[in-house]
N, C-alpha and C. Protein backbone atom coordinates (compact mmCIF):
# COMPACT_ATOMS: atom_id res chain seq x y z
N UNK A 1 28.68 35.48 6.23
CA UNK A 1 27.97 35.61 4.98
C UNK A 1 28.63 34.71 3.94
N UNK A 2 27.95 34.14 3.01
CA UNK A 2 28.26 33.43 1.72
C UNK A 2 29.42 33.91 1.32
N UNK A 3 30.48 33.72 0.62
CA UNK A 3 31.70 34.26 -0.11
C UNK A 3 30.55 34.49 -1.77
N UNK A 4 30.16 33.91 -1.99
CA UNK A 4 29.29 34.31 -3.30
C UNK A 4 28.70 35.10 -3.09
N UNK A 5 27.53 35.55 -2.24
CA UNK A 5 26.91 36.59 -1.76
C UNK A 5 27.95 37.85 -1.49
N UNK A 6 28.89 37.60 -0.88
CA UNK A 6 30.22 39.14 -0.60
C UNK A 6 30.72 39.50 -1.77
N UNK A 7 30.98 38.54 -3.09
CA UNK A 7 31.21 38.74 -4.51
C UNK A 7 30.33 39.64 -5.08
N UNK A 8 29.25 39.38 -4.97
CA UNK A 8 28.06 39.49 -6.12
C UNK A 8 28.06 41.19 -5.23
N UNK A 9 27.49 41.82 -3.94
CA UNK A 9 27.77 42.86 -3.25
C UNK A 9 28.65 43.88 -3.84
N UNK A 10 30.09 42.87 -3.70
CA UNK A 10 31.42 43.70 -3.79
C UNK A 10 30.83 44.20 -5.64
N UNK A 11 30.52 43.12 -6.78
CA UNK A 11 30.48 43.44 -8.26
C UNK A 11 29.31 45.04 -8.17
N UNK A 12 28.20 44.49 -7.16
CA UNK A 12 27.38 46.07 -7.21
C UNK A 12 27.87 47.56 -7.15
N UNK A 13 28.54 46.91 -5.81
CA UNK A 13 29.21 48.41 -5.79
C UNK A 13 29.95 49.16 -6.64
N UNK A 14 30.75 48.21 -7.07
CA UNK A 14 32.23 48.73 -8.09
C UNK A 14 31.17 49.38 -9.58
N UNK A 15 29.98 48.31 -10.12
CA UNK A 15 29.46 48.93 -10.98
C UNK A 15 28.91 50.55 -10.65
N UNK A 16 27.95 50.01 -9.75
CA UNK A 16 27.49 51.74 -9.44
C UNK A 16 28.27 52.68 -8.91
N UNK A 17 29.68 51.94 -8.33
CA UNK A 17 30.53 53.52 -8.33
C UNK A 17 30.98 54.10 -9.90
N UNK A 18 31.53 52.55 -10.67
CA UNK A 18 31.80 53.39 -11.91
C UNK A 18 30.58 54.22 -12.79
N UNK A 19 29.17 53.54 -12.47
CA UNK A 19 28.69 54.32 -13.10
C UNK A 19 28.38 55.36 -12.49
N UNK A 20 28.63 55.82 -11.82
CA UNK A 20 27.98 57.20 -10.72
C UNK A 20 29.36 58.10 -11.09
N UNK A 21 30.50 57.26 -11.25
CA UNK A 21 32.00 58.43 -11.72
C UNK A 21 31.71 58.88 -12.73
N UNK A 22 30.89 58.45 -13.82
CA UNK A 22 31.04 59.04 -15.43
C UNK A 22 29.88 59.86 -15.47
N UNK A 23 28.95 60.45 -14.83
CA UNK A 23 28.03 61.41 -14.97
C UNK A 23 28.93 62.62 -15.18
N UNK A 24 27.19 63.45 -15.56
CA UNK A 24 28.27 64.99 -16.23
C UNK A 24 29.20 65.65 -15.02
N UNK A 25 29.86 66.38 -15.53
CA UNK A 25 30.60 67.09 -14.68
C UNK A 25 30.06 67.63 -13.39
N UNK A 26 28.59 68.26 -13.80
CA UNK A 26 27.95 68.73 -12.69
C UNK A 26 27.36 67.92 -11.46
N UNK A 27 27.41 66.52 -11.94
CA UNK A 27 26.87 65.55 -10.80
C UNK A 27 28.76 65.02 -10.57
N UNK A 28 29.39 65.72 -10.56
CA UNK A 28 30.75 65.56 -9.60
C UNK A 28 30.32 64.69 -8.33
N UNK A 29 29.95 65.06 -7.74
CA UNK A 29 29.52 64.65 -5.65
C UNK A 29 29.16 63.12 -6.06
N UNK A 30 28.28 62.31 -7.12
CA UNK A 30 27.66 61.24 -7.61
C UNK A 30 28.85 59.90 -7.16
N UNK A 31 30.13 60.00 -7.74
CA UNK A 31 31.06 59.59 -7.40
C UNK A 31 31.65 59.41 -6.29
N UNK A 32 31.16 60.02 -5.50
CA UNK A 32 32.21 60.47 -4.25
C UNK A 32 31.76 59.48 -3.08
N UNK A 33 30.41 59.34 -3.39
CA UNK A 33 29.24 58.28 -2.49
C UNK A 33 30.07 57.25 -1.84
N UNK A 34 30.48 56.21 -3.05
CA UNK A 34 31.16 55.26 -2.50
C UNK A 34 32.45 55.42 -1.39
N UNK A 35 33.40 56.38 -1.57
CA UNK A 35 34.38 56.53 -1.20
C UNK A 35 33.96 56.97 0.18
N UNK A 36 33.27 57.83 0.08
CA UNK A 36 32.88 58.39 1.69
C UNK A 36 32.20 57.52 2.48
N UNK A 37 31.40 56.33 2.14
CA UNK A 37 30.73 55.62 2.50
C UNK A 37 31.93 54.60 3.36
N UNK A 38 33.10 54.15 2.66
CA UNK A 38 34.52 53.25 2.90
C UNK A 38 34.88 54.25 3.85
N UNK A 39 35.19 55.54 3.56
CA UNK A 39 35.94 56.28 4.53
C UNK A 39 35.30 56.08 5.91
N UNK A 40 33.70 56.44 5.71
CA UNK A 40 33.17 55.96 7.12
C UNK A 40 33.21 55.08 7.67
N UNK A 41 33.09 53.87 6.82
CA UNK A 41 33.25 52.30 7.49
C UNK A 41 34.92 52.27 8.03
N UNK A 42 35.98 53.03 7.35
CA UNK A 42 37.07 52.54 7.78
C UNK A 42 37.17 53.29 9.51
N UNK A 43 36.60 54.31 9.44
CA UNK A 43 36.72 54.99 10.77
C UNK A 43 36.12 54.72 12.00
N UNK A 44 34.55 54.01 11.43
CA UNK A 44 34.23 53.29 12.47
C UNK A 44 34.85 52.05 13.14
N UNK A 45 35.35 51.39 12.25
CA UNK A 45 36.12 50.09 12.48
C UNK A 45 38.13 51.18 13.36
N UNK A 46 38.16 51.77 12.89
CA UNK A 46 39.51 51.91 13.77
C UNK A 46 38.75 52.57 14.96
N UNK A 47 37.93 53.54 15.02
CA UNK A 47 37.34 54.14 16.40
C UNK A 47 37.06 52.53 17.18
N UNK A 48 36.51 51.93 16.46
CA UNK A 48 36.13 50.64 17.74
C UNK A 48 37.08 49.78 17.65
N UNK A 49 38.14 49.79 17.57
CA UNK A 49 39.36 48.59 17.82
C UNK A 49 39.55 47.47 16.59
N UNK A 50 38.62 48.02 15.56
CA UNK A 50 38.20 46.58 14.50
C UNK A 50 39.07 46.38 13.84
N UNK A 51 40.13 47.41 13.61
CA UNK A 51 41.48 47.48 12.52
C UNK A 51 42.65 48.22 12.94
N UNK A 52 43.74 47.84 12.48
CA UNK A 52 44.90 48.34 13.42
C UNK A 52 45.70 48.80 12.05
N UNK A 53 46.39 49.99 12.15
CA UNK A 53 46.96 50.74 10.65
C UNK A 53 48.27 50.01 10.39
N UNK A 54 48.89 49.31 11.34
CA UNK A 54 50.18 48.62 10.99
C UNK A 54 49.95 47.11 10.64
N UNK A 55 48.49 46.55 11.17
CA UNK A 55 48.60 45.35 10.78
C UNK A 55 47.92 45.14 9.33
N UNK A 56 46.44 46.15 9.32
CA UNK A 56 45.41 46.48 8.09
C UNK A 56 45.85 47.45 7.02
N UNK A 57 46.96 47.46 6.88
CA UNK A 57 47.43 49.20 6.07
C UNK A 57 47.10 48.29 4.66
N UNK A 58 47.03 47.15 4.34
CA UNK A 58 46.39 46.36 2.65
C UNK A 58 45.14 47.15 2.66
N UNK A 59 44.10 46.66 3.48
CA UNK A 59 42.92 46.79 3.56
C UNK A 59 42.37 48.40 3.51
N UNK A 60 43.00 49.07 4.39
CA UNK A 60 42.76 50.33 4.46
C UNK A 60 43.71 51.34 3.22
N UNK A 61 44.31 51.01 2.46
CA UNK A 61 45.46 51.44 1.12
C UNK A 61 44.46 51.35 -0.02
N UNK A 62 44.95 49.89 -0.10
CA UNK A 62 44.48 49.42 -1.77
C UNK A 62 42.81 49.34 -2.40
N UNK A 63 41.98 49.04 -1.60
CA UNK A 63 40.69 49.63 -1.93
C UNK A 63 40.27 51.03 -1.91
N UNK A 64 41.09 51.87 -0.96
CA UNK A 64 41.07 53.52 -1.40
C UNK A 64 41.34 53.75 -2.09
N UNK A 65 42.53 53.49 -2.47
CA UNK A 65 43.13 54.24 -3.62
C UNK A 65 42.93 53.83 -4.88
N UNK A 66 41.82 52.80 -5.03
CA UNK A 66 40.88 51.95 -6.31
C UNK A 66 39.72 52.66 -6.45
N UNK A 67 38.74 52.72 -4.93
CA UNK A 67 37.54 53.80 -5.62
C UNK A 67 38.40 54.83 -5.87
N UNK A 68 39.04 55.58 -5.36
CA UNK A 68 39.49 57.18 -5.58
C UNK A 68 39.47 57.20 -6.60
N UNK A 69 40.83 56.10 -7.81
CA UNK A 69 41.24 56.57 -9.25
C UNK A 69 40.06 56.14 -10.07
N UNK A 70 38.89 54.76 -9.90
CA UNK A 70 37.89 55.23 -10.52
C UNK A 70 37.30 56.44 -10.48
N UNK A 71 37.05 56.94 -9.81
CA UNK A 71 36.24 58.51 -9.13
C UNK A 71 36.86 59.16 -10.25
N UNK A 72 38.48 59.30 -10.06
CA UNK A 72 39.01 60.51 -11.26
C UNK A 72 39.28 60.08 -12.40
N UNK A 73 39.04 58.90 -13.15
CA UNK A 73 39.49 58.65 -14.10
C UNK A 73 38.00 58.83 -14.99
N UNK A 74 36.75 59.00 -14.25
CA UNK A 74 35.44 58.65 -14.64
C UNK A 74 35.23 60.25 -14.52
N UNK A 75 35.73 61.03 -13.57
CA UNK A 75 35.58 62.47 -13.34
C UNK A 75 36.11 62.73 -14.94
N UNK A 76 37.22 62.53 -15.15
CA UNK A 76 38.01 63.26 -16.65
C UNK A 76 37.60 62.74 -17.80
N UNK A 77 36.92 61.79 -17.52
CA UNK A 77 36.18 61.11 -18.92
C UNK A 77 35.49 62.02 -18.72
N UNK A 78 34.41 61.90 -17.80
CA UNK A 78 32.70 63.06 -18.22
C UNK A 78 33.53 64.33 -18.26
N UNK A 79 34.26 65.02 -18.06
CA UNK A 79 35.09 66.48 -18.07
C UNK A 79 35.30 66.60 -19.43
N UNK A 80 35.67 65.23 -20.36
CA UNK A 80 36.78 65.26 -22.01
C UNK A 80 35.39 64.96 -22.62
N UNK A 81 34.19 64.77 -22.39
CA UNK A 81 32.93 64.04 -23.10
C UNK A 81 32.50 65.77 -23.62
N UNK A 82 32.01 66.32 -22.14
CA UNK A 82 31.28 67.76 -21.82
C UNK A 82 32.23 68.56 -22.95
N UNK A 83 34.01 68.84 -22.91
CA UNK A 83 34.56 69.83 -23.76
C UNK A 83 33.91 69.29 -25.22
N UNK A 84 33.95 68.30 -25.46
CA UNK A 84 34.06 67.51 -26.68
C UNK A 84 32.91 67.79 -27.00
N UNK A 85 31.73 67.93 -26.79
CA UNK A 85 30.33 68.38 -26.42
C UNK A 85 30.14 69.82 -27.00
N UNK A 86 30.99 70.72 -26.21
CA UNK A 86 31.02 71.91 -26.18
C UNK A 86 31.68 72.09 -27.16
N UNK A 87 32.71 71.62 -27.98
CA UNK A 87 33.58 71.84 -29.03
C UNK A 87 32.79 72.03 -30.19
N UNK A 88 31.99 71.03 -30.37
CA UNK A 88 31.38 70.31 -31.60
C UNK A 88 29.88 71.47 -31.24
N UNK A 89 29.52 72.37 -31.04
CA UNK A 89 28.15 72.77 -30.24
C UNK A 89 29.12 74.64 -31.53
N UNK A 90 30.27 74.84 -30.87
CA UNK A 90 30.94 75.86 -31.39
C UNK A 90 31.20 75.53 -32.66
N UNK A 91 31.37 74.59 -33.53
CA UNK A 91 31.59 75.17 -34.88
C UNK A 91 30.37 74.62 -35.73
């Protein structure tokens, strides 16, 4: 595939995960899409020989642990929006 085309892909995703992390609290699961989606791809690729954990541990690390902290950093924003919401609703 194009390296411009794998760019432009990779920019989709990252947007619609961040925007899918900052929904209200109650669409929690919204976020999670992406990550489970990687988790599956990473499992299919080690079930079929495609990645090896001592040689791929970059690949399989550092993009997890990038959607994840979007996920929670977008989780505690919509969490501090909703109190802030609820604050201002009480007086």
């Amino acid at each position: 595939m194009n390296p411009v085309v794998n760019m432009l892909i990779a920019l989709a995703i990252i947007i619609f995960h961040t925007w899918a992390s900052r929904r209200k609290p109650k669409y929690w699961y919204l976020g999670g899409i992406v990550p489970a989606i990687w988790a599956g791809v990473l499992a299919f690729l080690f079930v079929n020989g495609k990645i090896s954990i001592q040689q791929d541990w970059e690949i399989l690390f550092f993009p997890t642990a990038i959607l994840l902290l979007i996920w929670l950093s977008g989780h505690l924003a919509a969490k501090k929006k909703e109190m802030d919401r609820m604050k201002a609703q009480d007086m």
